[in-house]
N, C-alpha and C. Protein backbone atom coordinates (compact mmCIF):
# COMPACT_ATOMS: atom_id res chain seq x y z
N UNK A 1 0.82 -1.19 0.00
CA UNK A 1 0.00 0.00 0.00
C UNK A 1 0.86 1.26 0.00
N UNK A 2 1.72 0.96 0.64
CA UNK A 2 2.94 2.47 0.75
C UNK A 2 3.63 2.43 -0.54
N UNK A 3 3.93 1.80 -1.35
CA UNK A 3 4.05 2.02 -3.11
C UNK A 3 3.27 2.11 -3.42
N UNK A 4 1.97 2.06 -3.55
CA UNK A 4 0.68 2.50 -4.35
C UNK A 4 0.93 4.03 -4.33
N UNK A 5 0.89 4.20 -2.95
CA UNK A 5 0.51 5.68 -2.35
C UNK A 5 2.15 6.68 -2.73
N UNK A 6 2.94 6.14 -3.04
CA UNK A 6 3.89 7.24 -2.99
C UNK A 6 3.56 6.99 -4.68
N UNK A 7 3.28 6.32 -5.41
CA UNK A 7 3.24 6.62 -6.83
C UNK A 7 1.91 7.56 -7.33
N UNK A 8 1.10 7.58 -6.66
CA UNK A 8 -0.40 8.21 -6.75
C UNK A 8 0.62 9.64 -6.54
N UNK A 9 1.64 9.53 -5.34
CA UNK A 9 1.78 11.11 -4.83
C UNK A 9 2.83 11.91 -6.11
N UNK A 10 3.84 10.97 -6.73
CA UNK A 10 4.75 11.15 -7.63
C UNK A 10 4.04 11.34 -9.30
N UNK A 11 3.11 10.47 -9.74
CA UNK A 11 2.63 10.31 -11.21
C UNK A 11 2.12 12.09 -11.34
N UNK A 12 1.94 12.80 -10.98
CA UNK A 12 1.57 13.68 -11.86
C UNK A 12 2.81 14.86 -11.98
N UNK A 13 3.57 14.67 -11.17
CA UNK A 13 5.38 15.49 -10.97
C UNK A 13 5.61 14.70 -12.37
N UNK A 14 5.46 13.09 -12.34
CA UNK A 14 6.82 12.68 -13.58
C UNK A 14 5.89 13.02 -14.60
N UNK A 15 4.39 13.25 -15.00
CA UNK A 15 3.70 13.10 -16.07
C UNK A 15 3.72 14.79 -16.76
N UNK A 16 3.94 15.74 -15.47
CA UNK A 16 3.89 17.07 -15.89
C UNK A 16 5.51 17.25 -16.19
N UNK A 17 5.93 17.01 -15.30
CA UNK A 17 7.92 17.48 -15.30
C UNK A 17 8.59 16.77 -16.24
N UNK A 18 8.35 16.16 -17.38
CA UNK A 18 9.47 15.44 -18.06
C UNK A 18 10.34 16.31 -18.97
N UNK A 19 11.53 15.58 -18.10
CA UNK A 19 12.54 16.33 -19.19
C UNK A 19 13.11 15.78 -20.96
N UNK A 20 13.57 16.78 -21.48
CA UNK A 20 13.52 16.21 -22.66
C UNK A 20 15.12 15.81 -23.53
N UNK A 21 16.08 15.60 -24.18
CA UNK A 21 17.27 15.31 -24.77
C UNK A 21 17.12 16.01 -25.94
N UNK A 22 18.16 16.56 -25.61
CA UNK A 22 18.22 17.13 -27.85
C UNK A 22 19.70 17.02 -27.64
N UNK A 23 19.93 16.54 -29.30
CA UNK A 23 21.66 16.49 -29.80
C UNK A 23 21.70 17.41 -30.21
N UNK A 24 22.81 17.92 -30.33
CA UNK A 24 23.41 19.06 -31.02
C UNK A 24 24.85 18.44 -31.15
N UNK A 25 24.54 18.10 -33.00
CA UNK A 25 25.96 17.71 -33.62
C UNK A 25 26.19 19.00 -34.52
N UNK A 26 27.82 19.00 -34.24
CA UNK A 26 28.36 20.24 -35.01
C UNK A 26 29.64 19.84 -35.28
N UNK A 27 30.15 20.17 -37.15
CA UNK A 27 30.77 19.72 -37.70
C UNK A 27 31.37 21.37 -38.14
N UNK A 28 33.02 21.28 -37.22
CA UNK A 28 33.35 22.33 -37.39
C UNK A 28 34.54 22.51 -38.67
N UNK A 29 34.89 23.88 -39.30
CA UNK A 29 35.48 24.10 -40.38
C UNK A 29 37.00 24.02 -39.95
N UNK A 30 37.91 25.05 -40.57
CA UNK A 30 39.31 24.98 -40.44
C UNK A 30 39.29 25.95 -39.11
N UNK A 31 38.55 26.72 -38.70
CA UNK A 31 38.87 27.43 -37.15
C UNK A 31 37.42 26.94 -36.69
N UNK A 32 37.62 25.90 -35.90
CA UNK A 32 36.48 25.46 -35.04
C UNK A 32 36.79 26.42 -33.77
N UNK A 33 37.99 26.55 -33.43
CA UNK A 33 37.21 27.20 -32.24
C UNK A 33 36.69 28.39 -32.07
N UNK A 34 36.44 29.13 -33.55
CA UNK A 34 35.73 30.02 -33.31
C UNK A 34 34.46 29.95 -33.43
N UNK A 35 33.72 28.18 -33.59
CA UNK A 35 32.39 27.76 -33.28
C UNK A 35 31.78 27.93 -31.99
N UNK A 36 30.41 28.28 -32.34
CA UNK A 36 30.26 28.33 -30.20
C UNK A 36 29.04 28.28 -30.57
N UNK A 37 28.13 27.74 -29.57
CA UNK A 37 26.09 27.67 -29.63
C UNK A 37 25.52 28.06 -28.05
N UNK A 38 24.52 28.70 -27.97
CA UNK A 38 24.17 28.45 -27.03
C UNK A 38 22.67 28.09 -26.53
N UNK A 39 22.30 27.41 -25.80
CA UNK A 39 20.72 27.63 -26.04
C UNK A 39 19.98 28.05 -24.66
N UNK A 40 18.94 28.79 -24.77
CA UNK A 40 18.37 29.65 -23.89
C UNK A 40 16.95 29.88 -23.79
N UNK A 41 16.62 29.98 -22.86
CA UNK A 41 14.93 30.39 -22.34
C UNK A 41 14.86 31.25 -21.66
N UNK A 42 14.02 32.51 -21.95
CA UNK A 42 14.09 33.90 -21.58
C UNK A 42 15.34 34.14 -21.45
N UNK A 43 15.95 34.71 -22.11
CA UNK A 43 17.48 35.12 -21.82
C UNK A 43 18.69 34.50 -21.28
N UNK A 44 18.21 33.35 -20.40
CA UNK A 44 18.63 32.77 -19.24
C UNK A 44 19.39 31.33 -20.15
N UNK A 45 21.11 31.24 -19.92
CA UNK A 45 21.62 30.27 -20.53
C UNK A 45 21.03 28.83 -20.12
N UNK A 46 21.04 27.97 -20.93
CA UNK A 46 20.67 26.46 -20.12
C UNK A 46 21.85 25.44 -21.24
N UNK A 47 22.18 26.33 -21.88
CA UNK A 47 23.89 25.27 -21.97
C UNK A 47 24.22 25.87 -23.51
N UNK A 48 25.61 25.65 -22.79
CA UNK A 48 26.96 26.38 -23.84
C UNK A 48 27.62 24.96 -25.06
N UNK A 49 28.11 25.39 -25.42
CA UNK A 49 28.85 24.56 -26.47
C UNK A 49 30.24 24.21 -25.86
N UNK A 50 30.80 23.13 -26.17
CA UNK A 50 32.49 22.94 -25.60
C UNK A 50 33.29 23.48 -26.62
N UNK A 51 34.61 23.94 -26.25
CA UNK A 51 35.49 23.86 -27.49
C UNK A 51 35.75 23.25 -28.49
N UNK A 52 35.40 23.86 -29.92
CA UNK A 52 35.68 23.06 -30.95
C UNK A 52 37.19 22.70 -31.48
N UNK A 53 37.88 21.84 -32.03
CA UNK A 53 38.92 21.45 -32.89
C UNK A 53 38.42 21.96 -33.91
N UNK A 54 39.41 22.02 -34.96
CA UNK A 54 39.27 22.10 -36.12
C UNK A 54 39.35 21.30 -37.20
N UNK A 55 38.32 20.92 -37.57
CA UNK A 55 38.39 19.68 -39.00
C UNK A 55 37.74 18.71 -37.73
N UNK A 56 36.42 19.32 -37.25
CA UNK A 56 35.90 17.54 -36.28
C UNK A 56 34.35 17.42 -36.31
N UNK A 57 33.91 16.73 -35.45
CA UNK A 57 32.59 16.87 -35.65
C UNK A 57 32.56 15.59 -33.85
N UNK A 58 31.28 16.92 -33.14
CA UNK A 58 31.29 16.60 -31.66
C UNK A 58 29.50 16.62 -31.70
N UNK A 59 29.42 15.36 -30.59
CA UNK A 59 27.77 15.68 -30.35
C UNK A 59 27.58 16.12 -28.95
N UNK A 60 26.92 16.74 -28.78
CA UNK A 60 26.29 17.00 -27.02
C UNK A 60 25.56 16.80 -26.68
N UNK A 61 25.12 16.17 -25.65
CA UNK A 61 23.65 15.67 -25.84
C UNK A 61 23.08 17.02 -24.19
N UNK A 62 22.39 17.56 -24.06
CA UNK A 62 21.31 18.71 -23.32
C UNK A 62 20.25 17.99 -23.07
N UNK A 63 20.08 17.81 -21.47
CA UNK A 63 18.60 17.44 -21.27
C UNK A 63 17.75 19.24 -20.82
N UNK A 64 16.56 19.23 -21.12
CA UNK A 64 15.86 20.42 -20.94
C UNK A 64 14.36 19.89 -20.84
N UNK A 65 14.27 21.02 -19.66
CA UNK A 65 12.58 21.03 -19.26
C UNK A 65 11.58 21.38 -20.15
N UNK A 66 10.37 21.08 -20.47
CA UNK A 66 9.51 21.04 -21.19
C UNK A 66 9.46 23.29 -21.48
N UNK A 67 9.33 23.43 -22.46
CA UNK A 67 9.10 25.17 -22.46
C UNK A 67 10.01 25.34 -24.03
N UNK A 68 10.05 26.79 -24.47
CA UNK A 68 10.21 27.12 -25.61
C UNK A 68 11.86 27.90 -25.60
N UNK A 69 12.45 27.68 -26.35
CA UNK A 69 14.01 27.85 -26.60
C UNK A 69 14.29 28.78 -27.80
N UNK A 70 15.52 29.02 -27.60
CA UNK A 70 16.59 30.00 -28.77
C UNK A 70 17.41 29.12 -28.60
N UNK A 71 18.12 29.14 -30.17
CA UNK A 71 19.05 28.22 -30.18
C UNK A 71 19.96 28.99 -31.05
N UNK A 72 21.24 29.77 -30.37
CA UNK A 72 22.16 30.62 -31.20
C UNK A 72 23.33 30.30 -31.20
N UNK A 73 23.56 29.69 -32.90
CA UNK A 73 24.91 29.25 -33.20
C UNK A 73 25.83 30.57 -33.96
């Protein structure tokens, strides 16, 4: 009964709160490190890009809360 009841208390946190994954692959030129992305909600960063090499190609994977984004490469 005490797992019934803590899932009754949890199912609508995990059913409203899910977070989500996005890749961001980037295939940089002869000056990668002057590649950079960032992505954001209201102004507010929620993740940067790492340093690029030059001549590579890197994935990142970003988990993010359900809501609407900018995505400036």
């Amino acid at each position: 009964m005490k797992r019934f009841i803590t899932l009754l208390f949890l199912l609508p946190q995990i059913l409203t709160a899910q977070m989500s994954w996005v890749t961001v692959g980037v295939q940089s030129d002869a000056y990668g490190v002057e590649t950079s992305w960032e992505i954001l909600s209201n102004d507010v960063v929620l993740a940067t890009s790492p340093v690029y090499s030059n001549l590579s190609y890197q994935e990142v994977f970003v988990e993010l809360p359900p809501g609407e984004y900018s995505f400036v490469i």
